[in-house]
PDB file of N, CA and C in Angstrom:
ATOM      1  N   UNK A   1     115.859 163.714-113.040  1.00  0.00           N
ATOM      2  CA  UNK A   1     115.914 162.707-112.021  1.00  0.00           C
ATOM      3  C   UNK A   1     114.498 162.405-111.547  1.00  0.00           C
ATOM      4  N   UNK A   2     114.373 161.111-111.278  1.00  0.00           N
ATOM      5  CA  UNK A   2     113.166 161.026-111.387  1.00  0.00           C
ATOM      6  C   UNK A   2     112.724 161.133-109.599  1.00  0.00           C
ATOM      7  N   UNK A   3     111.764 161.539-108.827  1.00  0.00           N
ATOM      8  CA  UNK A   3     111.281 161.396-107.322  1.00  0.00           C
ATOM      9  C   UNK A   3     110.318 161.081-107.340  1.00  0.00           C
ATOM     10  N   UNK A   4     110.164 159.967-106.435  1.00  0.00           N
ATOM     11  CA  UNK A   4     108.743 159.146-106.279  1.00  0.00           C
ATOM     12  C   UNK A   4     107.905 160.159-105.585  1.00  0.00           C
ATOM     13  N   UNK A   5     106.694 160.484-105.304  1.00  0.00           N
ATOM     14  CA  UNK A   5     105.666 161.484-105.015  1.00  0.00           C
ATOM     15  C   UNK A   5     105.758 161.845-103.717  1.00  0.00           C
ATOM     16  N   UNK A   6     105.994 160.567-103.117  1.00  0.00           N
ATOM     17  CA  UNK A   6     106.232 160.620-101.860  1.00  0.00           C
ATOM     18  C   UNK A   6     107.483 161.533-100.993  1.00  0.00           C
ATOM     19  N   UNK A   7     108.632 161.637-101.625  1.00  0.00           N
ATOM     20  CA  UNK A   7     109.389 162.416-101.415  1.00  0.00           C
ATOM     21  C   UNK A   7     109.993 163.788-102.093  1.00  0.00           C
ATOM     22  N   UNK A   8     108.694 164.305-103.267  1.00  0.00           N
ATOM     23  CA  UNK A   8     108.650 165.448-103.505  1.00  0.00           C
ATOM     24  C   UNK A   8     108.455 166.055-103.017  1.00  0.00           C
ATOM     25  N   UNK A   9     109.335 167.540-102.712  1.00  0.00           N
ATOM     26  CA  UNK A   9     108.730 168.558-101.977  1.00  0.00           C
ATOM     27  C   UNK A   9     108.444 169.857-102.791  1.00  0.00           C
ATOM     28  N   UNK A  10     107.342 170.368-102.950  1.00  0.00           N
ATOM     29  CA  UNK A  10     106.931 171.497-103.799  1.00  0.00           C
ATOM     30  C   UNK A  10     105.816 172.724-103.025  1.00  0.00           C
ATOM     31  N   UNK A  11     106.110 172.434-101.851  1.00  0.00           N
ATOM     32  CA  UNK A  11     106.223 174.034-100.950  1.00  0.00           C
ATOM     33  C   UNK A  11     107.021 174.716-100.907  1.00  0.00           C
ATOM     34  N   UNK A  12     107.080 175.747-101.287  1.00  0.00           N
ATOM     35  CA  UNK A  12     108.237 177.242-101.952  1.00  0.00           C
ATOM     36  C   UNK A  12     108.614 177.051-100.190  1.00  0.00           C
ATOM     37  N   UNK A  13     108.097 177.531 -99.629  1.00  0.00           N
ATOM     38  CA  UNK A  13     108.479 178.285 -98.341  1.00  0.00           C
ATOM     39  C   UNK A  13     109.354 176.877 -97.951  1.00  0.00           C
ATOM     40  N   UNK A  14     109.314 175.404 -97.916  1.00  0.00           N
ATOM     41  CA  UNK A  14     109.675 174.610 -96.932  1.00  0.00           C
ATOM     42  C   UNK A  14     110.739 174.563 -97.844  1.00  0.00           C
ATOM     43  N   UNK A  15     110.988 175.127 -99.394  1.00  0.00           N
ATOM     44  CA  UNK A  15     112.571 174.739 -99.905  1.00  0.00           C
ATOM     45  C   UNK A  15     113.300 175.950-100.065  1.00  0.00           C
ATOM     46  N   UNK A  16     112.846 176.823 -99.451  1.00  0.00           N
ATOM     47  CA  UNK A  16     113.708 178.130 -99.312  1.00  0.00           C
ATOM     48  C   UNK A  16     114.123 178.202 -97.695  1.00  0.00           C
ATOM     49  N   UNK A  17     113.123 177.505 -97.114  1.00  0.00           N
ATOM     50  CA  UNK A  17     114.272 177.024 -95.595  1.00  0.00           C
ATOM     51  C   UNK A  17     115.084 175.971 -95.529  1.00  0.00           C
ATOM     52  N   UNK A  18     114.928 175.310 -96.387  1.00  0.00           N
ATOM     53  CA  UNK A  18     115.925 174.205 -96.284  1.00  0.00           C
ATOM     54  C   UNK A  18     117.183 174.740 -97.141  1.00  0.00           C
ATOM     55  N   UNK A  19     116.922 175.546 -97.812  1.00  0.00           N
ATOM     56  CA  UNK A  19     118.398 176.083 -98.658  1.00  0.00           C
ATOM     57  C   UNK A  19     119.063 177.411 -97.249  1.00  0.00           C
ATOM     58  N   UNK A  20     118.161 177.729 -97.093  1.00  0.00           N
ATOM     59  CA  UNK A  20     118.710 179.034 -96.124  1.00  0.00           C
ATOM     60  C   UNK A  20     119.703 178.692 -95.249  1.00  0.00           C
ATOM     61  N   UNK A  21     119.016 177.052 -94.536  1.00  0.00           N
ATOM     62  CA  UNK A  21     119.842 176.327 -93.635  1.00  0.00           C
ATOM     63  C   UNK A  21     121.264 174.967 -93.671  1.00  0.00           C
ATOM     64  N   UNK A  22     120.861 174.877 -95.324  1.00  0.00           N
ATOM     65  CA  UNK A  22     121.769 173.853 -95.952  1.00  0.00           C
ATOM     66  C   UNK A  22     122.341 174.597 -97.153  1.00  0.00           C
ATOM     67  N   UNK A  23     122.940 175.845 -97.264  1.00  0.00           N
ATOM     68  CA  UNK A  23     123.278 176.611 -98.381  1.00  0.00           C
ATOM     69  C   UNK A  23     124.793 176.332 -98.850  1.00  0.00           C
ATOM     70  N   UNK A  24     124.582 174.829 -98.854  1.00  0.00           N
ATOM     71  CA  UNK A  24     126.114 174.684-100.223  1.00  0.00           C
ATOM     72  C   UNK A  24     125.744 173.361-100.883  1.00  0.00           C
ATOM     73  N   UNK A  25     126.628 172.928-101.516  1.00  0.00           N
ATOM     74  CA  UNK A  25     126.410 171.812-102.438  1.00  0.00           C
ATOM     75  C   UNK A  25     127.578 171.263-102.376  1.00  0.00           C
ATOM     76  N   UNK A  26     127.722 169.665-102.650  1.00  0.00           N
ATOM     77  CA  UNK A  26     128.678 168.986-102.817  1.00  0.00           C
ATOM     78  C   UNK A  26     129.477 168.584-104.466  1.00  0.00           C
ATOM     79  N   UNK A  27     130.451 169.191-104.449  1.00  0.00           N
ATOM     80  CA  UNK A  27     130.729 168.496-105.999  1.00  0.00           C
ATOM     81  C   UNK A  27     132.465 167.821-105.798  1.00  0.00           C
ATOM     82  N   UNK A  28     131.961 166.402-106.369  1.00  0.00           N
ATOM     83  CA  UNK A  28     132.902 165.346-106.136  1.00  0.00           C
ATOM     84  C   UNK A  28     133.538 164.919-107.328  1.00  0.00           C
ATOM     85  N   UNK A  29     135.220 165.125-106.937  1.00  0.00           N
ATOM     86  CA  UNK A  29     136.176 164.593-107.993  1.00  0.00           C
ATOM     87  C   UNK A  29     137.172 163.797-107.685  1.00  0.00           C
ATOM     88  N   UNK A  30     137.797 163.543-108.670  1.00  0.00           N
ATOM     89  CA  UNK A  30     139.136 162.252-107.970  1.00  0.00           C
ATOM     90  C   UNK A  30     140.412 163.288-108.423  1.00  0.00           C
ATOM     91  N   UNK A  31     141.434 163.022-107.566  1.00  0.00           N
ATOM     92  CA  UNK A  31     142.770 163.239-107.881  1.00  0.00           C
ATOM     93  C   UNK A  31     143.806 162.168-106.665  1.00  0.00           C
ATOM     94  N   UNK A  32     144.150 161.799-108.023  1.00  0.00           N
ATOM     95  CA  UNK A  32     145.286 160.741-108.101  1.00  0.00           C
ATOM     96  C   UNK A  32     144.263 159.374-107.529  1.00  0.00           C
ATOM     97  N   UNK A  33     143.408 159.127-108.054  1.00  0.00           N
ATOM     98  CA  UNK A  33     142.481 157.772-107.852  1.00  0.00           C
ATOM     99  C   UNK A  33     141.580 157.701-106.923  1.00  0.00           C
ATOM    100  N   UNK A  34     141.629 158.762-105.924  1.00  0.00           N
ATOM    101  CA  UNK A  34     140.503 159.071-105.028  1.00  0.00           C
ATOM    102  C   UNK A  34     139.990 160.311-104.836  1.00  0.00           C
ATOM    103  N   UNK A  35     138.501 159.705-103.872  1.00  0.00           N
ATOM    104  CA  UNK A  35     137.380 160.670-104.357  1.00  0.00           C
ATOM    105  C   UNK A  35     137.696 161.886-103.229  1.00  0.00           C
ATOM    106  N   UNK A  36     137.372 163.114-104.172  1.00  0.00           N
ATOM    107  CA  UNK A  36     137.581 164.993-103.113  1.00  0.00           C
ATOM    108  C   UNK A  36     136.474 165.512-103.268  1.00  0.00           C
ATOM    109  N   UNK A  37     136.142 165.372-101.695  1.00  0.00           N
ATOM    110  CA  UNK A  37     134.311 165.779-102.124  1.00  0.00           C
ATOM    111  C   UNK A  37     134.388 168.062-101.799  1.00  0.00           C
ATOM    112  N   UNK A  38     134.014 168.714-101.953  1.00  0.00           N
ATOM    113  CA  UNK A  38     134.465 170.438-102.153  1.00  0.00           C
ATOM    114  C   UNK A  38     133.109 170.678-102.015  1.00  0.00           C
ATOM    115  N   UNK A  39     132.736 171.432-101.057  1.00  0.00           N
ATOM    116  CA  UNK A  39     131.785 172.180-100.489  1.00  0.00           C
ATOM    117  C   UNK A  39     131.563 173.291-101.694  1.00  0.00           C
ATOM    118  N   UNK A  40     130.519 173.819-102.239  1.00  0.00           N
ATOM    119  CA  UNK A  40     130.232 174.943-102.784  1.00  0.00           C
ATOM    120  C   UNK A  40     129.153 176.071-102.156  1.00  0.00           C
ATOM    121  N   UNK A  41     129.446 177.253-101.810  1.00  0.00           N
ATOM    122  CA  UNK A  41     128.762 178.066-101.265  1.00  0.00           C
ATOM    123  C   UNK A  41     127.368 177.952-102.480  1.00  0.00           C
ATOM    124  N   UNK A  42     126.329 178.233-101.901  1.00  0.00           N
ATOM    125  CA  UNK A  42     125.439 178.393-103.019  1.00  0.00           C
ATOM    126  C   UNK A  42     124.333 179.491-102.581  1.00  0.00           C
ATOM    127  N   UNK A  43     123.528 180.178-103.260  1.00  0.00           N
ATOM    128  CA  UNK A  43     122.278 180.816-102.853  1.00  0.00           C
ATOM    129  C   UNK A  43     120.833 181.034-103.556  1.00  0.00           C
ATOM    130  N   UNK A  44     120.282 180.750-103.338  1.00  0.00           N
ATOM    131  CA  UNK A  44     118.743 181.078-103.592  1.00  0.00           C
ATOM    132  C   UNK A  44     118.460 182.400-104.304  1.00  0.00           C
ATOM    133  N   UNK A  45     118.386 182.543-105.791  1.00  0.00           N
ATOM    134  CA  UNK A  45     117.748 183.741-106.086  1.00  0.00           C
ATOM    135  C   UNK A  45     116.587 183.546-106.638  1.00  0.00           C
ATOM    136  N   UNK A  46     115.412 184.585-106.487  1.00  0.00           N
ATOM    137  CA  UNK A  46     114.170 185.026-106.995  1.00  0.00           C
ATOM    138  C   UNK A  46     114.142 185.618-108.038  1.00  0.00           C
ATOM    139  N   UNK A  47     113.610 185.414-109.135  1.00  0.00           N
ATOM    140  CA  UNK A  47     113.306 186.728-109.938  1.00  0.00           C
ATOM    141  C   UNK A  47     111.907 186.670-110.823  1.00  0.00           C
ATOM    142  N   UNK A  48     111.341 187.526-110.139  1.00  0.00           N
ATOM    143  CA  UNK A  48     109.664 187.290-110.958  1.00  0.00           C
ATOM    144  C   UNK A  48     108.778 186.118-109.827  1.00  0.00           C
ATOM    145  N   UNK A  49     108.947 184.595-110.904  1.00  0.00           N
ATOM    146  CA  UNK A  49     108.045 183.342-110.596  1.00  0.00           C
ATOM    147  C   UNK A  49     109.087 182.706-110.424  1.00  0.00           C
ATOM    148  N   UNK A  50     110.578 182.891-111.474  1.00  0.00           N
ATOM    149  CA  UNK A  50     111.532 181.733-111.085  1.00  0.00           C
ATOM    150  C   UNK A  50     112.535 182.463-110.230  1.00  0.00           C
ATOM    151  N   UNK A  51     113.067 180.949-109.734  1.00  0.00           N
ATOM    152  CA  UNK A  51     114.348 180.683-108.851  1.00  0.00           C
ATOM    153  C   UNK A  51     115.502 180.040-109.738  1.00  0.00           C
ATOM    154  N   UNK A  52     116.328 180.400-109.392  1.00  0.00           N
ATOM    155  CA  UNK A  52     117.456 180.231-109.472  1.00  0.00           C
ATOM    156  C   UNK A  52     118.706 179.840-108.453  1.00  0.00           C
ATOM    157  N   UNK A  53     119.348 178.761-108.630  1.00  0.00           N
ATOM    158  CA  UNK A  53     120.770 178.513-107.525  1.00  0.00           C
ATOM    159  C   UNK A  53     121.500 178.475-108.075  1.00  0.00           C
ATOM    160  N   UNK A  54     122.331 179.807-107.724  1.00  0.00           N
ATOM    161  CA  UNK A  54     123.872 180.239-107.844  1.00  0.00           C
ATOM    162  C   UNK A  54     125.304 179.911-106.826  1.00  0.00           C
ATOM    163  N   UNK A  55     126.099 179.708-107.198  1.00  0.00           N
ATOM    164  CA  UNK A  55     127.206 179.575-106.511  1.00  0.00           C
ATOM    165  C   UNK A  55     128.252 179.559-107.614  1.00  0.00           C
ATOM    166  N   UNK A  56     129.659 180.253-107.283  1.00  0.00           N
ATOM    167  CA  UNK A  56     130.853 180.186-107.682  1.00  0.00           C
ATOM    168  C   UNK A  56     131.738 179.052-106.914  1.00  0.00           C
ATOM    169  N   UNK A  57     132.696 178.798-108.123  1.00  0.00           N
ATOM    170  CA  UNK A  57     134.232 178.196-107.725  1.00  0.00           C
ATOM    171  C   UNK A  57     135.020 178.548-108.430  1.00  0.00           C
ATOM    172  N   UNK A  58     136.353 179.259-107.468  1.00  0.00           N
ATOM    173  CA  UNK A  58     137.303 179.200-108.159  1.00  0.00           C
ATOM    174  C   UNK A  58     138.373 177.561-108.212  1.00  0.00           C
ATOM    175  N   UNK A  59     139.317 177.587-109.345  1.00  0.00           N
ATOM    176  CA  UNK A  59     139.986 176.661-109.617  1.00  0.00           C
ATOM    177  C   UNK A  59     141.822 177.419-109.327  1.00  0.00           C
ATOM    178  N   UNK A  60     142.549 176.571-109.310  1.00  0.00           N
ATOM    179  CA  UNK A  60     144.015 176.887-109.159  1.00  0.00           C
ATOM    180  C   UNK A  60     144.628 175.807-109.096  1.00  0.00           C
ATOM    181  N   UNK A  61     145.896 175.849-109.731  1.00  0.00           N
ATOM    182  CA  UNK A  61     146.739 174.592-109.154  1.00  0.00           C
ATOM    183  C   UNK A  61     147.598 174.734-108.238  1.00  0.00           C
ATOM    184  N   UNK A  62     147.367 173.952-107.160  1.00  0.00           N
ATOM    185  CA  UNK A  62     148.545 174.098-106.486  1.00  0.00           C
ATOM    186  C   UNK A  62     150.286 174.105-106.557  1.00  0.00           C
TER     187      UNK A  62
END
């Protein structure tokens, strides 16, 4: 995806507070023709130099 310069952010510290404080994600699907937007827990891992964002979902049918 592309971000114009202007709204890149590439200070470690200012995107590990913004995940600390905004720690889920949105993932959006349709059932029966409209849109179900589902919160996903997510978290910030370190290891070494890289990061990583993890989060689970489970699925079920009702």
């Amino acid at each position: 995806m592309y971000i114009p310069k202007y709204f890149k952010v590439t200070n470690l510290d200012e995107i590990w507070d913004f995940i600390q404080h905004n720690s889920f994600g949105t993932i959006v699907t349709t059932g029966q023709g409209k849109p179900i937007a589902t919160h996903l827990p997510l978290q910030l891992i370190t290891e070494g130099d890289s990061y990583y964002i993890t989060g689970h979902m489970a699925y079920g049918n009702p």
